[in-house]
C-alpha atoms as a PDB file:
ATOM      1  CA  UNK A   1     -53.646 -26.317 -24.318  1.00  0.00           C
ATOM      2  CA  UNK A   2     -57.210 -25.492 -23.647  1.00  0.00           C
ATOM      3  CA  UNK A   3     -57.635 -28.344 -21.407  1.00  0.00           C
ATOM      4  CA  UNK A   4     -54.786 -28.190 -19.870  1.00  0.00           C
ATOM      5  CA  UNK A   5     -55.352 -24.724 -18.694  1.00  0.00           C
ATOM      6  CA  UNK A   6     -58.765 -25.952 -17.552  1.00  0.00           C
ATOM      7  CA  UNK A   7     -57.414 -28.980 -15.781  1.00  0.00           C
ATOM      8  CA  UNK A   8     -54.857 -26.464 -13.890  1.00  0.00           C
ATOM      9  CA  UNK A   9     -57.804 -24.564 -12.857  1.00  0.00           C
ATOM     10  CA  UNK A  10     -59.986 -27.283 -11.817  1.00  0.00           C
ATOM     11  CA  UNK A  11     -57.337 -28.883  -9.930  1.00  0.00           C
ATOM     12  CA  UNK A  12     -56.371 -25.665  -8.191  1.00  0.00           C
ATOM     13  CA  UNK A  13     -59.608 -24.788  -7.493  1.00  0.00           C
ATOM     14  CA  UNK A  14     -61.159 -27.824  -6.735  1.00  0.00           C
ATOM     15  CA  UNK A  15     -64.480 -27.340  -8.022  1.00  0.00           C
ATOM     16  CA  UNK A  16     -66.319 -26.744 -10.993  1.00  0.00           C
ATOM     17  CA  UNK A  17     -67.575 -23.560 -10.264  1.00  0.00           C
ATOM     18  CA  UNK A  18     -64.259 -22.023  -9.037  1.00  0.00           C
ATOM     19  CA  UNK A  19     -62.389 -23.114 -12.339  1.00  0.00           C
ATOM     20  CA  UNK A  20     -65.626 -21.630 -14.246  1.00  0.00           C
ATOM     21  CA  UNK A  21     -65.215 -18.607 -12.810  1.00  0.00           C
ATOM     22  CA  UNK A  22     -61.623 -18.466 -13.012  1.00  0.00           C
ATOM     23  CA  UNK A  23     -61.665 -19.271 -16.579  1.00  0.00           C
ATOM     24  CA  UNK A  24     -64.579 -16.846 -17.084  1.00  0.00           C
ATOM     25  CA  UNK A  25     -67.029 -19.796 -18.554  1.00  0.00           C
ATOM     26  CA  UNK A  26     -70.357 -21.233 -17.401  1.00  0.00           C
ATOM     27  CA  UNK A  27     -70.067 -24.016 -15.046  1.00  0.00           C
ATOM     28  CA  UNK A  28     -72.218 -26.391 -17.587  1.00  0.00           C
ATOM     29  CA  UNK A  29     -69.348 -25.494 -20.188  1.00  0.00           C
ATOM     30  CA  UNK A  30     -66.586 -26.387 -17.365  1.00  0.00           C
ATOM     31  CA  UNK A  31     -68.707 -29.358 -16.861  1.00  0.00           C
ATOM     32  CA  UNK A  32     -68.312 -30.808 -20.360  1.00  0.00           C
ATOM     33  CA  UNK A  33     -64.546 -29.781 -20.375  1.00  0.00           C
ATOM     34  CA  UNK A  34     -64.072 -32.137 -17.019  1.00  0.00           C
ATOM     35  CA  UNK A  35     -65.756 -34.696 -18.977  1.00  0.00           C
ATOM     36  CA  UNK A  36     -63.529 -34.373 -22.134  1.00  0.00           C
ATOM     37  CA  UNK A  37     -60.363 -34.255 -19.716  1.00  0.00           C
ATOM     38  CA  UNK A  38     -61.667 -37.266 -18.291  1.00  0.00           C
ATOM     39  CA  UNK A  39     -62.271 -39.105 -21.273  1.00  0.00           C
ATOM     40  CA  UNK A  40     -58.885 -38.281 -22.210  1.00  0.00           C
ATOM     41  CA  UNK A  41     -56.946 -39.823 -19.422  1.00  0.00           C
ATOM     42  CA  UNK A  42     -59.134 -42.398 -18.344  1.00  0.00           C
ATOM     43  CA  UNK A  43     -59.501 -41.042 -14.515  1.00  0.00           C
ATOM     44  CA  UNK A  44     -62.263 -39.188 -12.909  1.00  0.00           C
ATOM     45  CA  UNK A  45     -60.311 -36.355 -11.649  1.00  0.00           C
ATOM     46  CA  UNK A  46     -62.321 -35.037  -9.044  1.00  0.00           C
ATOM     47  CA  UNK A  47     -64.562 -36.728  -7.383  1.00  0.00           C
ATOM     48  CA  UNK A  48     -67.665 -36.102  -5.074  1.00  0.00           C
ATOM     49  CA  UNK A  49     -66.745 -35.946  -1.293  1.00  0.00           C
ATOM     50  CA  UNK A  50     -69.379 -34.690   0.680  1.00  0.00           C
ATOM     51  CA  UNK A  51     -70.346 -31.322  -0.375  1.00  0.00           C
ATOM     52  CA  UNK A  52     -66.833 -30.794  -1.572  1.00  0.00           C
ATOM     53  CA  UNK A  53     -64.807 -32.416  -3.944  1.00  0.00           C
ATOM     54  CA  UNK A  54     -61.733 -34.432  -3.736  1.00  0.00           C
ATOM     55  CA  UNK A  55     -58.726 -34.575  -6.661  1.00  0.00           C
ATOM     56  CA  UNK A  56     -58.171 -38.624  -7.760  1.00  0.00           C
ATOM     57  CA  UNK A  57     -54.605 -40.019  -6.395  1.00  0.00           C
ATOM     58  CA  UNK A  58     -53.893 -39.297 -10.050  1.00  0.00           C
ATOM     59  CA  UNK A  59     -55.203 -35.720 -10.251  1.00  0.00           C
ATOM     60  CA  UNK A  60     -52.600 -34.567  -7.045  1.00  0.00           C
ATOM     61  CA  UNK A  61     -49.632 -36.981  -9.030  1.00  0.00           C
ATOM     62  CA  UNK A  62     -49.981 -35.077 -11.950  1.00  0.00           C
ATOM     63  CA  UNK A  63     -50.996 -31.193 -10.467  1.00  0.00           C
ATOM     64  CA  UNK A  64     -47.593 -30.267  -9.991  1.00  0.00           C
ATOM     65  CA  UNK A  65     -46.501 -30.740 -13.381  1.00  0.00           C
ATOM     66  CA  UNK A  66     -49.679 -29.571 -15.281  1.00  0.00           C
ATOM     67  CA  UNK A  67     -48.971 -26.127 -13.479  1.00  0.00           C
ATOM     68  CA  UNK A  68     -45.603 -26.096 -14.750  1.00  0.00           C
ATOM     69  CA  UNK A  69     -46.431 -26.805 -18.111  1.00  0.00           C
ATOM     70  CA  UNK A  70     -49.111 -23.560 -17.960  1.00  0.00           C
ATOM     71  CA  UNK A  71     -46.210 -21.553 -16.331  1.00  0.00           C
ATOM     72  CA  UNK A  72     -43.975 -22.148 -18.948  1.00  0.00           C
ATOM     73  CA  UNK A  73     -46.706 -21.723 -22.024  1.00  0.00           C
ATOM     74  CA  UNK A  74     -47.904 -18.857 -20.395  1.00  0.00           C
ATOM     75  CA  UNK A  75     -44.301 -17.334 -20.384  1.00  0.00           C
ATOM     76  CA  UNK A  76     -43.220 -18.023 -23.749  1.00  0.00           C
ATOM     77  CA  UNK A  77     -46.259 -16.164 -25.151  1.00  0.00           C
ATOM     78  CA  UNK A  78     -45.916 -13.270 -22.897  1.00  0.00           C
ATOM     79  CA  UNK A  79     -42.514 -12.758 -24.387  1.00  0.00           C
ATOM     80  CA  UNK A  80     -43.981 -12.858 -28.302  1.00  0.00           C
ATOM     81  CA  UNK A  81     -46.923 -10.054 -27.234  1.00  0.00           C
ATOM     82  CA  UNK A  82     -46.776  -6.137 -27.037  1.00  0.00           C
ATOM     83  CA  UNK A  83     -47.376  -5.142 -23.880  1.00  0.00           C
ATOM     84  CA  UNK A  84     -50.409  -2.743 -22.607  1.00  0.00           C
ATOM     85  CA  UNK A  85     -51.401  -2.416 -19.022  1.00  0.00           C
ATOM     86  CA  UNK A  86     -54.768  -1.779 -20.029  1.00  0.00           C
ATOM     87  CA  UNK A  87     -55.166  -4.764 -21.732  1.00  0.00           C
ATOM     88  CA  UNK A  88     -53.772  -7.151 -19.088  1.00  0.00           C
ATOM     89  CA  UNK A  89     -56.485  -9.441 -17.724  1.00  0.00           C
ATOM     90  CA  UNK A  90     -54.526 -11.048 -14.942  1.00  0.00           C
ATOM     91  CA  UNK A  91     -54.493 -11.314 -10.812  1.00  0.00           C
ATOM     92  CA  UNK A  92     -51.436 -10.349  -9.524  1.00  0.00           C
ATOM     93  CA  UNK A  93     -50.726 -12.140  -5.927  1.00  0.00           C
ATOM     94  CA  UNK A  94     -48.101 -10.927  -3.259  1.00  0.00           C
ATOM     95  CA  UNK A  95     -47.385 -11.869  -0.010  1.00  0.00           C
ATOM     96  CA  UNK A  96     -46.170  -9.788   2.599  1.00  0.00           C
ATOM     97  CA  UNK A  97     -46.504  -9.377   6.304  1.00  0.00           C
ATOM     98  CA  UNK A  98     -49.609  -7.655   7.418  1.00  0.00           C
ATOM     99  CA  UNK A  99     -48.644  -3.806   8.191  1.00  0.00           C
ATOM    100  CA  UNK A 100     -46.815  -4.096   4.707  1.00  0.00           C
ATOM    101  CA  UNK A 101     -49.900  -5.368   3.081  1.00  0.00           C
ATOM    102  CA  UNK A 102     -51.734  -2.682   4.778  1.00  0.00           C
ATOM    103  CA  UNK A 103     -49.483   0.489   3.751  1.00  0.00           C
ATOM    104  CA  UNK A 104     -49.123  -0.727   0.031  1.00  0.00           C
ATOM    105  CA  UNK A 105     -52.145  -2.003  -0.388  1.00  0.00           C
ATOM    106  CA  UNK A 106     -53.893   0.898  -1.035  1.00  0.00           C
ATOM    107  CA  UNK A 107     -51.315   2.220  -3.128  1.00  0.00           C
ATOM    108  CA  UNK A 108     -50.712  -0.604  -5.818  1.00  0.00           C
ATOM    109  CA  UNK A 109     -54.844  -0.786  -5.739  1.00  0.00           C
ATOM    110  CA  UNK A 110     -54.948   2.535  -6.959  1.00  0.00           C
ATOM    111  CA  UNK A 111     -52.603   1.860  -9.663  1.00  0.00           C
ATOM    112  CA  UNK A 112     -53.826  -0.831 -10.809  1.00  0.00           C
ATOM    113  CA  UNK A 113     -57.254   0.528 -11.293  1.00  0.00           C
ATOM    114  CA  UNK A 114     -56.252   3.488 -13.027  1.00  0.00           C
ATOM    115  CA  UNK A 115     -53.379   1.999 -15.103  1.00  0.00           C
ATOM    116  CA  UNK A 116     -54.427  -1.853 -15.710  1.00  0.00           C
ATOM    117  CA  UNK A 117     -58.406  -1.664 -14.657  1.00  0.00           C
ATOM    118  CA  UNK A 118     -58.681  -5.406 -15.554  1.00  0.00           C
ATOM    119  CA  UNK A 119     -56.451  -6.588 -13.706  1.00  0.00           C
ATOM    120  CA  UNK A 120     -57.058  -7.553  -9.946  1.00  0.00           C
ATOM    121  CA  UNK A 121     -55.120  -7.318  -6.900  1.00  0.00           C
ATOM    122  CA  UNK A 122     -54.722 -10.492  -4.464  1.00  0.00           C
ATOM    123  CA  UNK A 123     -52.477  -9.978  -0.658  1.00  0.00           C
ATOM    124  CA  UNK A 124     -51.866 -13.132   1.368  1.00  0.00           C
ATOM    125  CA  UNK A 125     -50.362 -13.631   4.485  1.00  0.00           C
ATOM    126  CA  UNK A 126     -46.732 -13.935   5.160  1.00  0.00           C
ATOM    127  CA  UNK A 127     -46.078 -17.432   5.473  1.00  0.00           C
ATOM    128  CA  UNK A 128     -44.576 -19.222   8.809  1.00  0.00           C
ATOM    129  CA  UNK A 129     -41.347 -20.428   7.113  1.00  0.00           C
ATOM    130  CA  UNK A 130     -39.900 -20.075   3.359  1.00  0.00           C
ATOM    131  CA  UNK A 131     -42.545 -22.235   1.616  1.00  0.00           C
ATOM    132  CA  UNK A 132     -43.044 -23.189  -2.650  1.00  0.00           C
ATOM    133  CA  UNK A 133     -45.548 -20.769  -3.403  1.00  0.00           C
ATOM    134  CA  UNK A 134     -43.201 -18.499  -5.147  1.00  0.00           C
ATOM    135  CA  UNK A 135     -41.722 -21.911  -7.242  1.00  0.00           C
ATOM    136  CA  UNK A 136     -45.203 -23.112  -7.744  1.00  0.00           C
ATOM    137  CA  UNK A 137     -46.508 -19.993  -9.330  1.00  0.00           C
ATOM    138  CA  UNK A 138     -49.387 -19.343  -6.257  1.00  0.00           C
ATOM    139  CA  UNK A 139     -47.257 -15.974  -5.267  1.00  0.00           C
ATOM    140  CA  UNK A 140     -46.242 -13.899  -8.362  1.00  0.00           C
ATOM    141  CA  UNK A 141     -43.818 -11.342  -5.948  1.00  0.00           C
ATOM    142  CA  UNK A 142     -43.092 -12.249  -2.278  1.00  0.00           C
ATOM    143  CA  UNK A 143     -42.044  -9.287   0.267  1.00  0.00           C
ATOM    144  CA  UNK A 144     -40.065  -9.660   3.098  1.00  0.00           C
ATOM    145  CA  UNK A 145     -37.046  -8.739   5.220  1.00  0.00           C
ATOM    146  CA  UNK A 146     -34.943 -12.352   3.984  1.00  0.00           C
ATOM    147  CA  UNK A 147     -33.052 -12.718   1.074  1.00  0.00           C
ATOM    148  CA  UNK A 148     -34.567 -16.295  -0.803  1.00  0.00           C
ATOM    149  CA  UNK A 149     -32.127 -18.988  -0.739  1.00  0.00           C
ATOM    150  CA  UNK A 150     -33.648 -21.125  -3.852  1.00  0.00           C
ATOM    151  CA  UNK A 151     -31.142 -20.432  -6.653  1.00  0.00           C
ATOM    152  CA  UNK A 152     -34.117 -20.860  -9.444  1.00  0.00           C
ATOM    153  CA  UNK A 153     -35.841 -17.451  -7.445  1.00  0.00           C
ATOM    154  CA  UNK A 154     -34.683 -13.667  -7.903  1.00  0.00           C
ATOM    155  CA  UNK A 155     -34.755 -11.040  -5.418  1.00  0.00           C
ATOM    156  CA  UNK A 156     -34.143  -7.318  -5.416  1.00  0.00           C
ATOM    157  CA  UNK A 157     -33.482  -4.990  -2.603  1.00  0.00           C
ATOM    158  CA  UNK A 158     -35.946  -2.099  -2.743  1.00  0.00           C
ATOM    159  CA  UNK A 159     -35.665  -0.314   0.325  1.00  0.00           C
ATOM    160  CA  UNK A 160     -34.971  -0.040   4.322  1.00  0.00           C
ATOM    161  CA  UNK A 161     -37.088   0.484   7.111  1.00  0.00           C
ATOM    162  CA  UNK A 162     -35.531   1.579  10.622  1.00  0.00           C
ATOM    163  CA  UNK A 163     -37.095   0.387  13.552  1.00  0.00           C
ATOM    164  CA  UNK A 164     -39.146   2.445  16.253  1.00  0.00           C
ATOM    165  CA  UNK A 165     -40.700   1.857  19.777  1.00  0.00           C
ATOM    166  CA  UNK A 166     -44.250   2.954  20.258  1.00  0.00           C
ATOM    167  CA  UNK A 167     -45.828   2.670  23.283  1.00  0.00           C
ATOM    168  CA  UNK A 168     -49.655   4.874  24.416  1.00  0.00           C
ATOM    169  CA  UNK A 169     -49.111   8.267  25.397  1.00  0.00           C
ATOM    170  CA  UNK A 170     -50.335   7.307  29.191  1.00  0.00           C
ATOM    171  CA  UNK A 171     -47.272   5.114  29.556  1.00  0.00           C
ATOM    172  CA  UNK A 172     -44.677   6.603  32.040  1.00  0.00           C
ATOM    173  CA  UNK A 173     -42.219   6.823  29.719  1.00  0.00           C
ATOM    174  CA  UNK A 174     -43.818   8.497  26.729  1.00  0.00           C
ATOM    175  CA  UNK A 175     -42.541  11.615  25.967  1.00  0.00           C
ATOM    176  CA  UNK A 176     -38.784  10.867  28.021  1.00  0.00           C
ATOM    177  CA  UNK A 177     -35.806   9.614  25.682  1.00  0.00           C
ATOM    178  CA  UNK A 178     -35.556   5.942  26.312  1.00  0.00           C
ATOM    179  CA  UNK A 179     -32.335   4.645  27.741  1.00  0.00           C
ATOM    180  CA  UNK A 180     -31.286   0.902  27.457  1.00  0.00           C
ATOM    181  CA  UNK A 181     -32.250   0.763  31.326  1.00  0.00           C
ATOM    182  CA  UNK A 182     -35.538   2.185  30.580  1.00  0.00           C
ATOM    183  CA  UNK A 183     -36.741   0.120  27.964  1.00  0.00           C
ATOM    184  CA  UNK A 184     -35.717  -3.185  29.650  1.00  0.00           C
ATOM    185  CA  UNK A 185     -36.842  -2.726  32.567  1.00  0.00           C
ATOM    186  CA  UNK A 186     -40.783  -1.738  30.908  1.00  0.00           C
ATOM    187  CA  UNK A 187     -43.046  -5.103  29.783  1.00  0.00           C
ATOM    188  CA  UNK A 188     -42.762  -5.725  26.215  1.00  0.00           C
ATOM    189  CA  UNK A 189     -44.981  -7.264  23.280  1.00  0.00           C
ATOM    190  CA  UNK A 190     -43.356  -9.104  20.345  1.00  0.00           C
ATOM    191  CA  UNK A 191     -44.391  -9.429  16.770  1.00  0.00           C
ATOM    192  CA  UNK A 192     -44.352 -13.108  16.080  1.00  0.00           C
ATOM    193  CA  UNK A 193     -45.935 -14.914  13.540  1.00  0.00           C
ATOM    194  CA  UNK A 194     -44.808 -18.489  15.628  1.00  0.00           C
ATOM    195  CA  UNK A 195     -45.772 -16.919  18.945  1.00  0.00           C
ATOM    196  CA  UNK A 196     -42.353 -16.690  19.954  1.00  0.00           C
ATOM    197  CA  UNK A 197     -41.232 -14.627  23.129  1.00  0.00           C
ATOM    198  CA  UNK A 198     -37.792 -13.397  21.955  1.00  0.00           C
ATOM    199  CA  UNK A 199     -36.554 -10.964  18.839  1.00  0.00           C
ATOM    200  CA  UNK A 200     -33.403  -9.707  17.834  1.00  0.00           C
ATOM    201  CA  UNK A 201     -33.907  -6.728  20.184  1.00  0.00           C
ATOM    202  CA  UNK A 202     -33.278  -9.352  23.600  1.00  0.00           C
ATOM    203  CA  UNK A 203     -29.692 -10.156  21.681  1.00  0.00           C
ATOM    204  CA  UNK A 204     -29.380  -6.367  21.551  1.00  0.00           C
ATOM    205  CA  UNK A 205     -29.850  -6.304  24.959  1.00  0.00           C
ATOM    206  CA  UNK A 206     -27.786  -9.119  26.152  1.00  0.00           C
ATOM    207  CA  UNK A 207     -24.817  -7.532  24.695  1.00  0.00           C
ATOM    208  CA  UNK A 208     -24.967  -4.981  26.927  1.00  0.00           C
ATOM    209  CA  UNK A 209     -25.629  -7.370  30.219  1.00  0.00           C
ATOM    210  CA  UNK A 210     -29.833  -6.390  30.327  1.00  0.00           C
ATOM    211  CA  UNK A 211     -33.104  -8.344  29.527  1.00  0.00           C
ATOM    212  CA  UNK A 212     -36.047  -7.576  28.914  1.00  0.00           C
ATOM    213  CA  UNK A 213     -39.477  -8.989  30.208  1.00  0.00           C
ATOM    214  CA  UNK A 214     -42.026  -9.666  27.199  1.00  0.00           C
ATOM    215  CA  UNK A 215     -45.308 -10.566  28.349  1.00  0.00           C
ATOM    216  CA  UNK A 216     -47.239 -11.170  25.138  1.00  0.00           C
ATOM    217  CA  UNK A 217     -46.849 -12.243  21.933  1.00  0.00           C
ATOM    218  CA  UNK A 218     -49.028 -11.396  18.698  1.00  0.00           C
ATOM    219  CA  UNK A 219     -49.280 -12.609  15.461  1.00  0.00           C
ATOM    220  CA  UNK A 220     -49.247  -9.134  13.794  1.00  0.00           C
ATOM    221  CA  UNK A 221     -48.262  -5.626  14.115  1.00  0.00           C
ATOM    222  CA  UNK A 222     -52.192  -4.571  14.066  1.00  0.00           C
ATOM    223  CA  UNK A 223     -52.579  -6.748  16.783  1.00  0.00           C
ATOM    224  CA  UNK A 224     -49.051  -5.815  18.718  1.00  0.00           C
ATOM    225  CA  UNK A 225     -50.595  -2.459  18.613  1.00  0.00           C
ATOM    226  CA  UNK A 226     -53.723  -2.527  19.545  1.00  0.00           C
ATOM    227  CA  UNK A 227     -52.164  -4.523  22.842  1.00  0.00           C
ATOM    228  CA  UNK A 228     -49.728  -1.740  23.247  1.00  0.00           C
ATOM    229  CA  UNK A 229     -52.745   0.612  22.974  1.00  0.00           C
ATOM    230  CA  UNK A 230     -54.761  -0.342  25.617  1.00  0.00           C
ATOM    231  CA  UNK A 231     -51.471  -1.144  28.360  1.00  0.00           C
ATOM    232  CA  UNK A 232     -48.006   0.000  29.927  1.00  0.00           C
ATOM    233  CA  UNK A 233     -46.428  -2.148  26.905  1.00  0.00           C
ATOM    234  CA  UNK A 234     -43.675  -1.352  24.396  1.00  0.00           C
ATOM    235  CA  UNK A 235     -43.497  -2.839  21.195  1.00  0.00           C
ATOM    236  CA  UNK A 236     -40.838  -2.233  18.109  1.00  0.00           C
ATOM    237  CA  UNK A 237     -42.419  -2.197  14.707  1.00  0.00           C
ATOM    238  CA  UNK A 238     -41.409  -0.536  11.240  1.00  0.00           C
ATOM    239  CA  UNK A 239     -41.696   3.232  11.523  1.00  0.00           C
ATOM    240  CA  UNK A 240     -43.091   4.146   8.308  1.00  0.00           C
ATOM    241  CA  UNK A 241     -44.810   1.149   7.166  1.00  0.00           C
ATOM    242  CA  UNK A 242     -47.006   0.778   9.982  1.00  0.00           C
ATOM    243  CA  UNK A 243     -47.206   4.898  10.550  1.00  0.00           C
ATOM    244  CA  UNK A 244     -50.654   5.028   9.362  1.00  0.00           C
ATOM    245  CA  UNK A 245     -51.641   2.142  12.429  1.00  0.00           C
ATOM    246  CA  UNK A 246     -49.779   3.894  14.676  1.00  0.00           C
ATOM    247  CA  UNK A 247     -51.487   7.368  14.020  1.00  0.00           C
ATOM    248  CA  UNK A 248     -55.037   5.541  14.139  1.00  0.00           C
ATOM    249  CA  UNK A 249     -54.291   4.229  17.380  1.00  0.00           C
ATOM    250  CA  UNK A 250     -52.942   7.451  18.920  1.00  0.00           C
ATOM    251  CA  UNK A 251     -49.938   5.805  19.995  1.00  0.00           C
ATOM    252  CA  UNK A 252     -46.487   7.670  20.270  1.00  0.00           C
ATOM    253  CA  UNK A 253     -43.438   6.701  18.892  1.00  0.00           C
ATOM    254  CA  UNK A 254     -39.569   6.599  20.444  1.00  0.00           C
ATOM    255  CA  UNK A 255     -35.943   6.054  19.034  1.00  0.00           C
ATOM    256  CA  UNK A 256     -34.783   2.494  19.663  1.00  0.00           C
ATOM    257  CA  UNK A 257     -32.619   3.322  22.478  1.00  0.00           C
ATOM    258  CA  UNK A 258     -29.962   0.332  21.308  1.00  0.00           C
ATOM    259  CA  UNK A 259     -28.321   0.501  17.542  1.00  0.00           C
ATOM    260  CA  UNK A 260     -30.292  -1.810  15.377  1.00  0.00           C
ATOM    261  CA  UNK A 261     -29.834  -2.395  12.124  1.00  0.00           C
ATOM    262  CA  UNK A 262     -32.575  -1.019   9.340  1.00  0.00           C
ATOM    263  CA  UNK A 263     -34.822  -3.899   8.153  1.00  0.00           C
ATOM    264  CA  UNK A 264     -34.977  -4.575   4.110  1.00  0.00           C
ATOM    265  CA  UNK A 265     -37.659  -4.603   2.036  1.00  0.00           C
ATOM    266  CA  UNK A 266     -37.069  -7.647  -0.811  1.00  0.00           C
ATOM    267  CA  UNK A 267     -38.668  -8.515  -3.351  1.00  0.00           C
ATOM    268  CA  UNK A 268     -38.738 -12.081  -4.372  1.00  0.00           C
ATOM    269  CA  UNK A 269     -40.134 -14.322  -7.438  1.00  0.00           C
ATOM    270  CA  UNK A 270     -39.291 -17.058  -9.490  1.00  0.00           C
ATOM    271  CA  UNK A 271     -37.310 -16.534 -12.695  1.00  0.00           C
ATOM    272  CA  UNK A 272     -40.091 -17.738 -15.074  1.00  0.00           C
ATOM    273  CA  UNK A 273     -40.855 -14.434 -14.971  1.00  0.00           C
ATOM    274  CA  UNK A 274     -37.968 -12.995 -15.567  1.00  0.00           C
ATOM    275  CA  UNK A 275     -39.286 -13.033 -19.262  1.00  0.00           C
ATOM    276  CA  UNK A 276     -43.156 -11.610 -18.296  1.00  0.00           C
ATOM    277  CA  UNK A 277     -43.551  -8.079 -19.311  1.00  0.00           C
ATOM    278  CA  UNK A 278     -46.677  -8.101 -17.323  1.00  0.00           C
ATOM    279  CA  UNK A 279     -44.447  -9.372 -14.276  1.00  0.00           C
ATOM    280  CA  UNK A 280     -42.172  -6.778 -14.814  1.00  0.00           C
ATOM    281  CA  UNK A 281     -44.622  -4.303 -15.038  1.00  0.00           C
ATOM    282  CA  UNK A 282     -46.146  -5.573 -11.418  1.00  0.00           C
ATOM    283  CA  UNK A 283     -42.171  -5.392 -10.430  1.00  0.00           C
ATOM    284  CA  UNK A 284     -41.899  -1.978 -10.730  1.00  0.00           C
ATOM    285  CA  UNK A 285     -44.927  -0.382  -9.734  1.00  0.00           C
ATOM    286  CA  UNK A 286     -44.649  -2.023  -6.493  1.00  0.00           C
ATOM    287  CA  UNK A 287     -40.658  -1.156  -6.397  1.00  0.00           C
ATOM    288  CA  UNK A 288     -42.117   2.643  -6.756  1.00  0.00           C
ATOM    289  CA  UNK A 289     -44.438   1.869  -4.275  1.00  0.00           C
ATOM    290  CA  UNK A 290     -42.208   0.936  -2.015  1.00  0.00           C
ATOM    291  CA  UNK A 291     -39.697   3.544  -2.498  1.00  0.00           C
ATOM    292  CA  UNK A 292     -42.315   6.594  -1.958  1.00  0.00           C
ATOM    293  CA  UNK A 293     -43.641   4.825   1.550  1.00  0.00           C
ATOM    294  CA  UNK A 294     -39.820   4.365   2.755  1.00  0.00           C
ATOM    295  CA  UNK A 295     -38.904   7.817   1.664  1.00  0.00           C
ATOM    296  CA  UNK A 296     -37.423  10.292   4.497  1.00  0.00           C
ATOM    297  CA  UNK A 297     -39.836  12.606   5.360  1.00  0.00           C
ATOM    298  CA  UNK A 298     -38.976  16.548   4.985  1.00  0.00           C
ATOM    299  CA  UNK A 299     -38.300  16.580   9.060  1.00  0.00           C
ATOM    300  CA  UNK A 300     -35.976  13.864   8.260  1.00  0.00           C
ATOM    301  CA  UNK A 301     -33.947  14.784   5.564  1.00  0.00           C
ATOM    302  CA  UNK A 302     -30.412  16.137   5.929  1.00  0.00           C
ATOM    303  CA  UNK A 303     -30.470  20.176   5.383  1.00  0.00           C
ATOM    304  CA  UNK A 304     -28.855  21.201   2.350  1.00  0.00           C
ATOM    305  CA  UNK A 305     -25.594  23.079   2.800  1.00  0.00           C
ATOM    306  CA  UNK A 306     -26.304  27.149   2.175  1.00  0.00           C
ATOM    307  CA  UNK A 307     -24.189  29.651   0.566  1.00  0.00           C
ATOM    308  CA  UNK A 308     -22.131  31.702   2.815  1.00  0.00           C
END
């Protein structure tokens, strides 16, 4: 088991020093545990490439399943153990889009280093399409607006986010309440990942007989921003999740003047966890998380009825 937690390492690190760091050993140890795993199946493994070093057509054949294997061991053991936060020596990796990463980022950090101080925190990118990090166990919990569509991954609901418009308070129409008219006929920047030109608000528009004229494109909300910051442009983003951004950048904010429906924040990951107390423990401090940055603001909460 030993070696084959080394040989997941080594092959998903692709050096001896990142798998001796990962597995908290010197890299002469991780050295002589290549050499034993390469004694053992006959095959060099990795091999020198340059500076780098390149995994043996047998190494990448066989990666896949050595990962499972750990997956598996690794989740049959968690279910035998008593769990403890603060003994958990683990990295816990979600993916998100970027002004998600950025409002709960922060926030799980904290709680992580108060609650579970070994433990460490990793955010990657949201991906282009749906991709197999969540099946190969690269992504422990994966955040988006989709609901997965692999039948061996779970999801839950945790929340929704309306839509706003914000736009810099030198654009003409800051400050006036936006009609359908008004917002098409102002230059627009989407939030596109792919670059593309078009969102669900255009189909909003078409169906009542306007379009809209989107000039840029960006690959983030940070980014959308900062455009809309610095020109006449509108862009539609999450209202609370990317408050904090919009705040920094002294933008202003508008009702969507077009119904649109809220956006969803699920969670997603695969159900070899489903058994992981540690897993579930990451589950629901982010589903708290979550819940406290979606939550209505005072202004926005419906007043309470009074006795007459």
């Amino acid at each position: 088991m030993n070696l084959l937690l080394a040989l997941d390492a080594l092959l998903d690190e692709g050096s001896v020093g990142g798998a001796a760091a990962r597995m908290h050993v010197s890299s002469p140890a991780m050295s002589r545990t290549l050499d034993r795993i390469r004694h053992m199946t006959g095959d060099a493994i990795l091999v020198r490439a340059g500076r780098h070093m390149a995994a043996t057509p047998y190494a990448l054949a066989i990666q896949e399943e050595v990962h499972a294997v750990v997956l598996r061991a690794q989740a049959v053991l968690a279910r035998q153990q008593s769990f403890d936060p603060t003994d958990l020596e683990r990295s816990f990796t979600l993916q998100c889009h970027d002004a998600l990463a950025g409002a709960l980022g922060p926030m799980l950090l904290a709680t992580l280093r108060q609650a579970a101080p070994n433990a460490r925190l990793r955010m990657l990118a949201e991906a282009n399409i749906e991709t197999p990090e969540l099946r190969q166990g690269q992504v422990d919990l994966h955040l988006s607006a989709a609901i997965p569509s692999q039948a061996d991954v779970a999801h839950a609901v945790l929340g929704e986010e309306r839509v706003v418009v914000a736009l810099r308070a030198q654009h003409p129409l800051a400050g006036r309440k936006l009609t359908a008219r008004s917002y098409a006929a102002a230059d627009h920047v989407t939030v596109s990942r792919r670059g593309r030109l078009q969102d669900p608000m255009d189909e909003l528009l078409a169906a009542q007989g306007l379009a809209r004229r989107v000039v840029a494109s960006a690959p983030t909300a940070a980014a959308a921003l900062c455009m809309a910051s610095a020109a006449d442009l509108l862009v539609v983003v999450p209202e609370r999740v990317c408050s904090a951004l919009i705040e920094a950048m002294q933008l202003k904010t508008a009702a969507l003047p077009v119904q649109a429906p809220p956006l969803p924040v699920i969670a997603a990951w695969h159900r070899r966890h489903d058994g992981d107390r540690a897993h579930a423990w990451l589950r629901e401090q982010v589903g708290e998380a979550v819940r406290s940055l979606l939550a209505p603001t005072r202004r926005e909460r419906p007043a309470r009825a009074t006795a007459s």
